[in-house]
Protein backbone atom coordinates (compact mmCIF):
# COMPACT_ATOMS: atom_id res chain seq x y z
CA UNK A 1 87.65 143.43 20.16
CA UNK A 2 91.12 144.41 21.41
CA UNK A 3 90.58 145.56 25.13
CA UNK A 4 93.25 147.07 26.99
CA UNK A 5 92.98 146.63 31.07
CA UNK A 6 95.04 148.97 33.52
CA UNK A 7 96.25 146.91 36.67
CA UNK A 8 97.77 147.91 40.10
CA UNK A 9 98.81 146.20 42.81
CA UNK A 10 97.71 147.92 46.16
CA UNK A 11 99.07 146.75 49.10
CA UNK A 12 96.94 148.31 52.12
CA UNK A 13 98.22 149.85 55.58
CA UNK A 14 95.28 147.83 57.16
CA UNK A 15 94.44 144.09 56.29
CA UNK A 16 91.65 143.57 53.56
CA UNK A 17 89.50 142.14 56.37
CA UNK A 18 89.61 145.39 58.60
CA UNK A 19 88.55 147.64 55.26
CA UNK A 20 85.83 145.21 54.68
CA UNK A 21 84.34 147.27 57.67
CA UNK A 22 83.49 149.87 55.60
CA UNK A 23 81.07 148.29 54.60
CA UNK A 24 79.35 147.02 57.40
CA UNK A 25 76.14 149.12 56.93
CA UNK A 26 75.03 146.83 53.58
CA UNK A 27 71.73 148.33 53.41
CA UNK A 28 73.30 152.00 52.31
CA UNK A 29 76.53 150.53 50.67
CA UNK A 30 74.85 147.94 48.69
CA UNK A 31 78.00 145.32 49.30
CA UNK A 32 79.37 143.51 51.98
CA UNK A 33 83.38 143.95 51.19
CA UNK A 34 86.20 145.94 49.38
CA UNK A 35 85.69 143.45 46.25
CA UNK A 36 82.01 143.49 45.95
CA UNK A 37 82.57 147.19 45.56
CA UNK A 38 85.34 147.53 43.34
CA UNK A 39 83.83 144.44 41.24
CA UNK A 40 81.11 146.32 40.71
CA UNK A 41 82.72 148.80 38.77
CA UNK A 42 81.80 147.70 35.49
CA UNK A 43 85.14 146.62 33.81
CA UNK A 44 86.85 145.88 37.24
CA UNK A 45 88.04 143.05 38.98
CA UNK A 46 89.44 142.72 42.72
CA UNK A 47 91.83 139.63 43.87
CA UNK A 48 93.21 139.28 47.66
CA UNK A 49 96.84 138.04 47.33
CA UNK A 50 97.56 138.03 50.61
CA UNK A 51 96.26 139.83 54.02
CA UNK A 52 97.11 143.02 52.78
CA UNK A 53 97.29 143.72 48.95
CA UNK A 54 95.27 143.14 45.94
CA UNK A 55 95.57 143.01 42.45
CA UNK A 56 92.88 145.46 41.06
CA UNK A 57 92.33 145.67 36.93
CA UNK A 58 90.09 147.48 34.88
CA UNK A 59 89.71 148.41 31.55
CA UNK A 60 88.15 152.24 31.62
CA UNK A 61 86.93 152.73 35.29
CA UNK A 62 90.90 152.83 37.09
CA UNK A 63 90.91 156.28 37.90
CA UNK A 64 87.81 156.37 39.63
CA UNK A 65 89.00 153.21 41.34
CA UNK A 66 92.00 154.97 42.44
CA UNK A 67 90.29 157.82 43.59
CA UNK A 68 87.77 155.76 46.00
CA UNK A 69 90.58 153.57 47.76
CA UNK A 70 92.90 156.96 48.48
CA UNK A 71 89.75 158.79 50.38
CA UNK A 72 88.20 155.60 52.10
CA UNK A 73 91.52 153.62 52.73
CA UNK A 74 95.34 153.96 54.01
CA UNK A 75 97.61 153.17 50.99
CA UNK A 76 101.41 151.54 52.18
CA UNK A 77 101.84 150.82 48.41
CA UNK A 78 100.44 151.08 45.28
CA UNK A 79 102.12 149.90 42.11
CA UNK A 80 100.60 150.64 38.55
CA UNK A 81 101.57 148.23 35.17
């Protein structure tokens, strides 16, 4: 199996820990924090690299990623490889 993985690097106006509190209603989001959700995108991983950016890669679910973190969070920078 040869899979092929789209990755960005998003670096976030807010700090990782402030977006977590999106999610502070567990009960109707199901997750406690920005990588429980994205990580749950089947195909999808979420790593902190610092305070304010991640390294996000999945192999068929990236637009839909994208799509989520541009209506629920402020974007400084976001870098696609």
């Amino acid at each position: 199996m040869n899979a092929t993985y789209q990755t960005i690097i998003v670096k976030f106006k807010e700090t990782i820990t402030e977006l977590n509190g999106i999610f502070s209603d567990v009960q109707f989001w199901g997750v406690a924090t920005l990588k429980e959700w994205i990580d749950d995108y089947e195909s999808t991983r979420f790593t902190q690299t610092d305070s304010h950016t991640a390294v996000i890669t999945s192999e068929y679910n990236m637009e839909c990623v994208k799509e989520w973190l541009h209506r629920h969070s402020e974007i400084a920078e976001l870098t696609e490889y």
